[in-house]
Protein backbone atom coordinates (compact mmCIF):
# COMPACT_ATOMS: atom_id res chain seq x y z
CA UNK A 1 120.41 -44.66 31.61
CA UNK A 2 117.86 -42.28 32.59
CA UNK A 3 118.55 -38.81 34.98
CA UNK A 4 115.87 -36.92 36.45
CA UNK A 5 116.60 -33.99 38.17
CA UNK A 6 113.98 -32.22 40.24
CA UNK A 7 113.79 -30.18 43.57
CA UNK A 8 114.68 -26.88 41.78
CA UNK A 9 112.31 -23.67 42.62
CA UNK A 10 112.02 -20.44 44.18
CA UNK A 11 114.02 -19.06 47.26
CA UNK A 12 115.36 -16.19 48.75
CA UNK A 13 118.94 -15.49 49.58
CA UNK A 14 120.18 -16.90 52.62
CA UNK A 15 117.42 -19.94 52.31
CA UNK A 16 118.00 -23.71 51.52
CA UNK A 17 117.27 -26.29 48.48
CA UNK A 18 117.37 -29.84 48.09
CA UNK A 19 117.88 -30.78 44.41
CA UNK A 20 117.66 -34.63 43.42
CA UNK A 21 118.87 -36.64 40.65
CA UNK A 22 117.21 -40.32 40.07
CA UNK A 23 118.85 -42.75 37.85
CA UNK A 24 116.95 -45.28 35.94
CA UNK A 25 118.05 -48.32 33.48
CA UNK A 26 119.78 -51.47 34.55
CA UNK A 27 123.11 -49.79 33.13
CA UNK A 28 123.11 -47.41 35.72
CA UNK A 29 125.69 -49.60 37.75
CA UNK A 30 128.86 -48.65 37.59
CA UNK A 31 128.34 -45.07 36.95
CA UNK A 32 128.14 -42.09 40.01
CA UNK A 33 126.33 -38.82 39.22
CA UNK A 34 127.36 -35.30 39.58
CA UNK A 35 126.49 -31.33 39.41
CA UNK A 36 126.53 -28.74 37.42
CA UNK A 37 125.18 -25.47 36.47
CA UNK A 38 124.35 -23.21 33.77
CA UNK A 39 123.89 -19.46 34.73
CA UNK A 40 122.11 -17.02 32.05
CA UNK A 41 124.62 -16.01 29.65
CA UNK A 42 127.05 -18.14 31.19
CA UNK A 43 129.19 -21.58 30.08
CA UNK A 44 127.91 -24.66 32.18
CA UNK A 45 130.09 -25.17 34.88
CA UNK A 46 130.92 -28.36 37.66
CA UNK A 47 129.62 -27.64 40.96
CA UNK A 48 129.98 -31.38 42.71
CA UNK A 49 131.17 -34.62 42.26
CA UNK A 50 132.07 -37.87 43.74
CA UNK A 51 134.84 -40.15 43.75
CA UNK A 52 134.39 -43.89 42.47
CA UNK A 53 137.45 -44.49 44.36
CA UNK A 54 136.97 -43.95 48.13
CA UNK A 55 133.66 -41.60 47.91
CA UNK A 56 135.66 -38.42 48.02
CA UNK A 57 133.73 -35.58 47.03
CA UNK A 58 134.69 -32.93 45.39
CA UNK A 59 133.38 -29.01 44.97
CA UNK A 60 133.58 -26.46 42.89
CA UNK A 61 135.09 -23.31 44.78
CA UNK A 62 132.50 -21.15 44.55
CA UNK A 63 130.12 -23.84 46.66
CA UNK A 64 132.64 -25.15 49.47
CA UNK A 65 131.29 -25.27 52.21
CA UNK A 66 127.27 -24.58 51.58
CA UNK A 67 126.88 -27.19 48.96
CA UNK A 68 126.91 -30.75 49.83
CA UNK A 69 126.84 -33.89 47.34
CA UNK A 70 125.33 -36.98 49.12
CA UNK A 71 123.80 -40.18 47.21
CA UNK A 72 121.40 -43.04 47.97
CA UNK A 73 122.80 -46.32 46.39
CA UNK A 74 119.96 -48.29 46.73
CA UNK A 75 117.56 -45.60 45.32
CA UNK A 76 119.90 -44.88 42.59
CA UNK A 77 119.78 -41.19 43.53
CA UNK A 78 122.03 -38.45 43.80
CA UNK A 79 121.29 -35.27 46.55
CA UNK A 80 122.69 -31.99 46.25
CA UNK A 81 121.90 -29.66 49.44
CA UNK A 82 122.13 -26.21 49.02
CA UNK A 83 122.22 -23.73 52.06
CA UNK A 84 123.41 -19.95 52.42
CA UNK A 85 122.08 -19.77 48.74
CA UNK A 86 123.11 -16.54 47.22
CA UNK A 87 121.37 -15.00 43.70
CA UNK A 88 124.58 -15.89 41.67
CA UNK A 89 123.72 -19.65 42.21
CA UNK A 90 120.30 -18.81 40.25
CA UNK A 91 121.30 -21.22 37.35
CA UNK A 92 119.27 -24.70 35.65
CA UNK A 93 121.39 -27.33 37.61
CA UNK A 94 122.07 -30.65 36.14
CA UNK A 95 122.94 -33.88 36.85
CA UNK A 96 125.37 -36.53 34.69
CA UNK A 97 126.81 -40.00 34.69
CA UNK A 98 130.14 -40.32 34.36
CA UNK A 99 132.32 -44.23 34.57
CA UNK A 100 135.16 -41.83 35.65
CA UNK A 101 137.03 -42.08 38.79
CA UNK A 102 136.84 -38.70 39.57
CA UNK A 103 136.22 -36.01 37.08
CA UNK A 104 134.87 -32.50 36.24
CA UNK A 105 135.50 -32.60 32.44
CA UNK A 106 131.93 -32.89 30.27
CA UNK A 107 133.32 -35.00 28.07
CA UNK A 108 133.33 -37.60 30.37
CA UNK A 109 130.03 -37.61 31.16
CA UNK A 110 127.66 -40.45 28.88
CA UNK A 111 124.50 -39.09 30.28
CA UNK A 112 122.70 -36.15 31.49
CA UNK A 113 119.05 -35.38 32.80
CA UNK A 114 117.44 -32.49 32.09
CA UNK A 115 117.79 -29.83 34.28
CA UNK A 116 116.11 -27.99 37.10
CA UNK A 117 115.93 -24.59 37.43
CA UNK A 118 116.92 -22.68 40.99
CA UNK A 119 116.11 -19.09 41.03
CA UNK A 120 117.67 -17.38 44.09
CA UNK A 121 116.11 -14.05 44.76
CA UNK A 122 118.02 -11.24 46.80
């Protein structure tokens, strides 16, 4: 399995991204994708997730309610919107594969593209 993340760039606070994760490989099946971040300086951290089990998503608390997770199944890709951006979500975002139900734990993620950079300027 193959992640690409792209859709990363340049914005101002208050403004709007669209980041997108495409999986590749015929073993993608059976996995969902999910978010997360790593801030300068800072641990990587879960930002978004699905549920394999009823397509609950899930958010990390500092992203309720201006983040949304959203996925294409027949494109094999994974969407995160991101309005009301503020400079603390300046971070490279990533996307991973996980069998999981539902989880936010690295571990349990097999694969992981390569990151996108969002750079949120106040």
């Amino acid at each position: 399995v193959q992640l690409q993340a792209s859709g990363g760039g340049l914005v101002q606070a208050g403004g709007s991204l669209r980041l997108s994760c495409a999986a590749s490989g015929r073993t993608f099946s059976g996995y969902t994708a999910d978010w997360f971040r790593q801030a300068p300086g800072k641990d990587r951290e879960f930002v978004a997730a699905f549920s394999r089990s009823g397509g609950q998503t899930y958010y990390a608390d500092p992203v309720t309610g201006r983040f949304t997770i959203s996925r294409d199944n027949a494109k094999n890709t994974v969407y995160l919107q991101m309005n009301s951006l503020k400079p603390e979500d300046t971070a490279v975002y990533y996307c991973a594969a996980t069998r999981a139900v539902v989880t936010a734990v690295e571990v349990a993620y097999d694969y992981w593209g390569q990151g996108t950079q969002v750079t949120v300027s106040s």
